[in-house]
N, C-alpha and C. Protein backbone atom coordinates (compact mmCIF):
# COMPACT_ATOMS: atom_id res chain seq x y z
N UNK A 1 -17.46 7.83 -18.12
CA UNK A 1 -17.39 9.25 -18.33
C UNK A 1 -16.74 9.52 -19.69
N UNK A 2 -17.78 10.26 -20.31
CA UNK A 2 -16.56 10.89 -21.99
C UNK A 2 -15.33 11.49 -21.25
N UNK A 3 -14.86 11.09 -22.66
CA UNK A 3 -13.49 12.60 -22.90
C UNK A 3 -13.83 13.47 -23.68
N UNK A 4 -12.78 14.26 -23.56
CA UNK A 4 -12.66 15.51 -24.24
C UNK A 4 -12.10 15.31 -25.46
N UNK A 5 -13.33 15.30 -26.27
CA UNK A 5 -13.32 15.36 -27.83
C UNK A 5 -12.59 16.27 -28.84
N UNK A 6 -12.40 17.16 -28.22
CA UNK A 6 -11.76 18.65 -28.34
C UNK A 6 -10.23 18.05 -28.32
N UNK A 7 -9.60 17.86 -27.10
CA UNK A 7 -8.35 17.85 -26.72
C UNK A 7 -7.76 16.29 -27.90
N UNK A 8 -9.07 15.76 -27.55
CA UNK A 8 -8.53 14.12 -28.36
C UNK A 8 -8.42 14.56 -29.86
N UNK A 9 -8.84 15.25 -30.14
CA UNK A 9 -8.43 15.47 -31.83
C UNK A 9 -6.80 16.28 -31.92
N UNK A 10 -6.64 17.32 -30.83
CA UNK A 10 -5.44 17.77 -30.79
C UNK A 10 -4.37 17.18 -30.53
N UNK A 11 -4.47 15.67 -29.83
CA UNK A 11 -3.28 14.58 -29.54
C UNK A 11 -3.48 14.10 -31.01
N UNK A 12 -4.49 13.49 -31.78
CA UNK A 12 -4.38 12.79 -32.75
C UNK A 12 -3.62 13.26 -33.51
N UNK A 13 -3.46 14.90 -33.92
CA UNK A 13 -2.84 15.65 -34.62
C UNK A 13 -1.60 15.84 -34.55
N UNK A 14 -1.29 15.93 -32.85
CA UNK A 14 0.13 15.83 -32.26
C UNK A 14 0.55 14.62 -32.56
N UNK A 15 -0.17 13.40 -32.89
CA UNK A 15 0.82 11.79 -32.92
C UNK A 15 0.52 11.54 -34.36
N UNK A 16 0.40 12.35 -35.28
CA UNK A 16 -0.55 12.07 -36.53
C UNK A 16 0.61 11.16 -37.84
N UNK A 17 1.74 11.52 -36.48
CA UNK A 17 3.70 10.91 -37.88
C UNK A 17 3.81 9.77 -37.28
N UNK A 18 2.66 9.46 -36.60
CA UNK A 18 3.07 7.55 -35.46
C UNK A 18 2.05 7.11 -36.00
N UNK A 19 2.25 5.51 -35.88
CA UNK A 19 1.19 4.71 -36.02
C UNK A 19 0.25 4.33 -34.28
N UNK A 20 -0.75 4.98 -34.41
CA UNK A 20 -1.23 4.96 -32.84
C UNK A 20 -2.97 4.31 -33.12
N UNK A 21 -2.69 3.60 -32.08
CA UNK A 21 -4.48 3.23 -31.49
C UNK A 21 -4.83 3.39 -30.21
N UNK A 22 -6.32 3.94 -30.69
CA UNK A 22 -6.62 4.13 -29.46
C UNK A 22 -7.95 3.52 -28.87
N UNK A 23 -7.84 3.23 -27.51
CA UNK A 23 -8.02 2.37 -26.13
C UNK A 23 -8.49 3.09 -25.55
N UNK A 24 -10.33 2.93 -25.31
CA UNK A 24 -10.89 3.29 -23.79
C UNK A 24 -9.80 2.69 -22.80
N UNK A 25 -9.07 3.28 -21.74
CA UNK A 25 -8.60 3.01 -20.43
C UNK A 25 -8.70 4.45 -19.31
N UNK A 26 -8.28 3.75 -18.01
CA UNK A 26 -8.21 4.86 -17.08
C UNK A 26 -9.21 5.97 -17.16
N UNK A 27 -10.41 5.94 -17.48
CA UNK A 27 -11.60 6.66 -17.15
C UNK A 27 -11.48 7.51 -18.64
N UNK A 28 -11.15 7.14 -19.73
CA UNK A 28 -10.60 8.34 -20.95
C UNK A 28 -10.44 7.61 -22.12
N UNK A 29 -9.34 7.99 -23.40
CA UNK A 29 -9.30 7.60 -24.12
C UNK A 29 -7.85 7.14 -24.53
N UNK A 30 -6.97 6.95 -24.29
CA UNK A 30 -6.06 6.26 -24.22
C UNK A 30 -5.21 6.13 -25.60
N UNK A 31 -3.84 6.65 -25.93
CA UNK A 31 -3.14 7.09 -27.52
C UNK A 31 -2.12 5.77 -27.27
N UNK A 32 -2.30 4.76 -27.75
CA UNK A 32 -0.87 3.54 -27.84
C UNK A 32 0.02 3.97 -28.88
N UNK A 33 0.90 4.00 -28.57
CA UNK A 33 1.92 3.61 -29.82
C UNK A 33 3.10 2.51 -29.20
N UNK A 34 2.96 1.44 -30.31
CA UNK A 34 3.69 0.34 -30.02
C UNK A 34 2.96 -0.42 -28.87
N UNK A 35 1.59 0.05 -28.71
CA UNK A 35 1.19 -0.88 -27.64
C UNK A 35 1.46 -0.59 -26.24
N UNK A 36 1.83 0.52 -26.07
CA UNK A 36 2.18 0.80 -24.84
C UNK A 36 1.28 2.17 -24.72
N UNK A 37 0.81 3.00 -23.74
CA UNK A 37 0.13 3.80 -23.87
C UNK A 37 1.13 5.33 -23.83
N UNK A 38 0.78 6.55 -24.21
CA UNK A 38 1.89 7.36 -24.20
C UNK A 38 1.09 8.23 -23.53
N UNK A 39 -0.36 8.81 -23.69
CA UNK A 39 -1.17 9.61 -23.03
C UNK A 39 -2.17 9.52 -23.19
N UNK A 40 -3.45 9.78 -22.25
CA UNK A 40 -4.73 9.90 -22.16
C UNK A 40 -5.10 10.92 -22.02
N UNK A 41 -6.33 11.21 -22.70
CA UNK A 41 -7.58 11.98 -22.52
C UNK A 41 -8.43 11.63 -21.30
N UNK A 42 -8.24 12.02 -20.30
CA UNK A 42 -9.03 11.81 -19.32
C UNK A 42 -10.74 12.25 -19.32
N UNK A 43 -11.47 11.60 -18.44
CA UNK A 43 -12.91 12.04 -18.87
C UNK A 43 -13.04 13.19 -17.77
N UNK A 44 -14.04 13.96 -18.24
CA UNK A 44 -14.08 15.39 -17.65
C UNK A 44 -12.89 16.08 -16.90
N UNK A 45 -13.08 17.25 -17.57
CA UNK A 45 -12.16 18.47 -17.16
C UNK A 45 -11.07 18.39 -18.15
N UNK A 46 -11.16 17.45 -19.16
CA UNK A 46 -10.05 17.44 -20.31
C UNK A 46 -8.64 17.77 -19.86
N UNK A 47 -8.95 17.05 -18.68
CA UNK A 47 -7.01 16.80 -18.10
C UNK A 47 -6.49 15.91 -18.88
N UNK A 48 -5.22 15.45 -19.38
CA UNK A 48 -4.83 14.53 -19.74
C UNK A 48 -3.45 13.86 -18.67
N UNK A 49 -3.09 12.65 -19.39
CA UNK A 49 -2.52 11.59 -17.85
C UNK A 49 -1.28 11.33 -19.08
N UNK A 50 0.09 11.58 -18.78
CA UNK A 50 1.46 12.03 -19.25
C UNK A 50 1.98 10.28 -19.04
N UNK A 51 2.66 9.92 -19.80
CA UNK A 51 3.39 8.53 -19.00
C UNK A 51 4.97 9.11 -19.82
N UNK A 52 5.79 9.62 -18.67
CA UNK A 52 6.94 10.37 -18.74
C UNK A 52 8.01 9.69 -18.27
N UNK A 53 9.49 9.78 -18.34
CA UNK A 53 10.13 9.15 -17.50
C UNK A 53 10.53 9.22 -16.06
N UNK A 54 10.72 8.90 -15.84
CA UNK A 54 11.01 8.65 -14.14
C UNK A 54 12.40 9.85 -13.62
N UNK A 55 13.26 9.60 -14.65
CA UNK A 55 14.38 10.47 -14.47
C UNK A 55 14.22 11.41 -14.48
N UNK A 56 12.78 12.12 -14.81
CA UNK A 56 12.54 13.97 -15.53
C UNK A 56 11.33 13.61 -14.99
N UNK A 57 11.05 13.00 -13.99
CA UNK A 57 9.33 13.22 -13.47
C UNK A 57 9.37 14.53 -12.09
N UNK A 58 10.35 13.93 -11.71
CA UNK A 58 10.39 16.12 -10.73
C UNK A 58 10.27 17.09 -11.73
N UNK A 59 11.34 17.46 -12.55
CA UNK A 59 11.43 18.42 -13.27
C UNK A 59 9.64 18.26 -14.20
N UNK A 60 9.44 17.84 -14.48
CA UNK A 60 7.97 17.50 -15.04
C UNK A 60 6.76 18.08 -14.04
N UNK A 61 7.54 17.35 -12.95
CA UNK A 61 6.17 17.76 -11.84
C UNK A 61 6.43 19.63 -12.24
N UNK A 62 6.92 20.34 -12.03
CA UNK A 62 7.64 21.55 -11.91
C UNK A 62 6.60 22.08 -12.56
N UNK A 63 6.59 21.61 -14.01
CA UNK A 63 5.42 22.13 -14.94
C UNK A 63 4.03 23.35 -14.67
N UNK A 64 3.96 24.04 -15.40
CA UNK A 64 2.59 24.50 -14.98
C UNK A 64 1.54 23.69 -15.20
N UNK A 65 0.61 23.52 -14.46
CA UNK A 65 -0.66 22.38 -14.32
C UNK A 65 -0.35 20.65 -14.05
N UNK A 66 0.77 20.57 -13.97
CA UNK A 66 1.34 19.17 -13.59
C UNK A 66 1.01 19.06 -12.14
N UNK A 67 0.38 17.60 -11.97
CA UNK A 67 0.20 16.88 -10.63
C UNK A 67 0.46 15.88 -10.66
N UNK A 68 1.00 14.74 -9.71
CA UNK A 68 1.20 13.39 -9.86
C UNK A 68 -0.11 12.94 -10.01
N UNK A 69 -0.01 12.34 -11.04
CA UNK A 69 -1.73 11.59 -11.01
C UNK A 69 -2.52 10.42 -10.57
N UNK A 70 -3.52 10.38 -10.14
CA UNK A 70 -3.94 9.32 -9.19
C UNK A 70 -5.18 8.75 -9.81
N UNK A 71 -4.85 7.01 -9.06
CA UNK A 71 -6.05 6.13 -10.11
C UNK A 71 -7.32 6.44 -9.15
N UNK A 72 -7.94 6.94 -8.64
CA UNK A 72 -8.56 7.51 -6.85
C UNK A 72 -8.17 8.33 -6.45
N UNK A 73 -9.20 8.73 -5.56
CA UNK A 73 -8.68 10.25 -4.68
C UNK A 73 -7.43 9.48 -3.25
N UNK A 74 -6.40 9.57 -3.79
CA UNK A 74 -5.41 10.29 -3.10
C UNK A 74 -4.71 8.73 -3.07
N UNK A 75 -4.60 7.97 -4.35
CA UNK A 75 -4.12 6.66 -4.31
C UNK A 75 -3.22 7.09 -5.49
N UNK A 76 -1.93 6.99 -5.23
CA UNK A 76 -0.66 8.09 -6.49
C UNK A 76 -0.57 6.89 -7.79
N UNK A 77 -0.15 7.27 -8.93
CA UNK A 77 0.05 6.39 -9.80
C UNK A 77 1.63 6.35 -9.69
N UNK A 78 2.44 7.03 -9.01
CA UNK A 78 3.51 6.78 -8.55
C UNK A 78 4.59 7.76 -9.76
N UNK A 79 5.66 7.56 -9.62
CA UNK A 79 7.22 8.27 -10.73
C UNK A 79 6.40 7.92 -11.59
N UNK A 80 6.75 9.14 -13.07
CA UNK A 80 6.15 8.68 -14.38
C UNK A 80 4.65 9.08 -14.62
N UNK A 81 3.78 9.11 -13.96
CA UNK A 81 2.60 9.34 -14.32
C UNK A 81 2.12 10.68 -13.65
N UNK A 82 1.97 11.51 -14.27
CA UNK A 82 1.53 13.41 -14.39
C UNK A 82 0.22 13.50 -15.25
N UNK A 83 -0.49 14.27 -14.35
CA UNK A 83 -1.85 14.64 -15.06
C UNK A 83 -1.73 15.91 -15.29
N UNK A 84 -2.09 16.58 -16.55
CA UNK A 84 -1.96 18.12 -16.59
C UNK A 84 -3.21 18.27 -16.75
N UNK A 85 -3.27 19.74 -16.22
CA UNK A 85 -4.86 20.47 -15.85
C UNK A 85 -5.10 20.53 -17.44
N UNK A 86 -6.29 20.87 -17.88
CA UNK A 86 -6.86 21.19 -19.12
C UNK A 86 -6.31 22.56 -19.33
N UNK A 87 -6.21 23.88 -18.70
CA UNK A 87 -5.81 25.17 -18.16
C UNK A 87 -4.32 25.38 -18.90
N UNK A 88 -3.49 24.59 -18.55
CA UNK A 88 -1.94 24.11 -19.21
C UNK A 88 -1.93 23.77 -20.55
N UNK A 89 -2.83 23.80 -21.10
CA UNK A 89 -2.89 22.63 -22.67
C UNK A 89 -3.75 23.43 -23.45
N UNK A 90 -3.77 24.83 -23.15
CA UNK A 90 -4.68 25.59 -24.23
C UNK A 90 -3.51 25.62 -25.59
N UNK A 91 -2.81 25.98 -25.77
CA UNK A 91 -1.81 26.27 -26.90
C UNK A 91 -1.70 25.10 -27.65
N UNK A 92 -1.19 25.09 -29.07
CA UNK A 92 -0.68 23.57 -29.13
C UNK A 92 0.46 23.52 -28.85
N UNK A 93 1.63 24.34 -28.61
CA UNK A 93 3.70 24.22 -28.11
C UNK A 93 2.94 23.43 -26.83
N UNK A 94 1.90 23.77 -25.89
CA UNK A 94 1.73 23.55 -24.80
C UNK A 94 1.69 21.84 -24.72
N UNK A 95 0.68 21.43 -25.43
CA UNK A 95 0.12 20.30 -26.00
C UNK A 95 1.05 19.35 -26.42
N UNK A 96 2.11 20.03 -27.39
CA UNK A 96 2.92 19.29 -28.25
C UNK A 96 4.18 18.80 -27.12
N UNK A 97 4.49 19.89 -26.09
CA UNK A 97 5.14 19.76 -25.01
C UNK A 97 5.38 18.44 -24.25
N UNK A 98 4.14 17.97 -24.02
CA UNK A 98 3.90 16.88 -22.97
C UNK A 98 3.91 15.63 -23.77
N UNK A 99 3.14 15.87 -25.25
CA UNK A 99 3.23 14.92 -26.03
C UNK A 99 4.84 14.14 -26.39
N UNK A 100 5.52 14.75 -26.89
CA UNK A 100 7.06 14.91 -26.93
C UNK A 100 7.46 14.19 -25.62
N UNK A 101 7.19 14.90 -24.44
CA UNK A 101 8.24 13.77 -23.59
C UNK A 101 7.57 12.63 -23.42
N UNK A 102 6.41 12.31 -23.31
CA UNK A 102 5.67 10.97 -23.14
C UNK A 102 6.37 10.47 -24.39
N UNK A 103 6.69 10.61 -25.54
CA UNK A 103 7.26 9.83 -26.78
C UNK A 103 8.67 9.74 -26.60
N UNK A 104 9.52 10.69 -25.92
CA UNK A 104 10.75 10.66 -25.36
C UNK A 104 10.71 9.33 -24.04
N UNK A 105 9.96 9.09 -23.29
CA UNK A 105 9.92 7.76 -22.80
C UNK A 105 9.74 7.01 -23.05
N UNK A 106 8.68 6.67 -24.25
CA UNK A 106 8.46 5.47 -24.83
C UNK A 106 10.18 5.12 -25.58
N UNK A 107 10.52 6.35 -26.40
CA UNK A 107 11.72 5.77 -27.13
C UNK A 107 12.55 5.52 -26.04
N UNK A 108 12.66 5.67 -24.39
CA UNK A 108 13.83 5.19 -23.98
C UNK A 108 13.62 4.03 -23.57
N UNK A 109 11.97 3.58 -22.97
CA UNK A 109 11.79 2.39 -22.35
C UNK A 109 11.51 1.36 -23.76
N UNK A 110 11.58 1.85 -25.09
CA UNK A 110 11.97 0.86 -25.90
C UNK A 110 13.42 0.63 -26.45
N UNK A 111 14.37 1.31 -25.34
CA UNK A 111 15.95 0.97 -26.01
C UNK A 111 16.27 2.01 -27.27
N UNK A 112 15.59 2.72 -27.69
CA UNK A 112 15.60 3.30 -29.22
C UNK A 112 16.34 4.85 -28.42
């Protein structure tokens, strides 16, 4: 399934001060930095898939358009992983939002 070509240019833009590659994974397009993934472009419905920390994944869930996100219907990806609706991510503060804490976890689960 594509992604959303649209939304994937607006992460590129949002990570555009990182050195990032990106990885078909998880049905989408996948933003590494440092090799670790920080967020996806999911294919259809231009949801994207958050990898957040664990400590701020309630308060995250809280979010408007935040769901725990699942690799299957109704199989959880568990703490940490939030899919936001496409609906949530019209703005870029909106965009830049989610981007930011997914990079706020990477810098904690790299010690930095």
């Amino acid at each position: 399934m594509a992604h959303d070509a649209e939304l994937a240019d607006r992460v590129r833009t949002a990570l555009s001060d990182r050195d990032v590659r990106e990885v078909t994974m998880f049905g989408g397009l996948a933003f590494m930095v440092d090799e670790k993934m920080v967020v996806s472009v999911s294919g259809g419905g231009g949801a994207l898939l958050v990898r957040v920390s664990r400590s701020r994944d309630a308060e995250y869930l809280e979010a408007r358009g935040a769901r725990r996100a699942e690799m299957g219907t109704g199989r959880s990806m568990g703490e940490g992983w939030i899919t936001v609706a496409e609906e949530a991510l019209t703005e870029d503060e909106d965009l830049q939002f989610w981007v930011d804490a997914a990079l706020e976890h990477h810098a904690e689960a790299a010690g930095r």
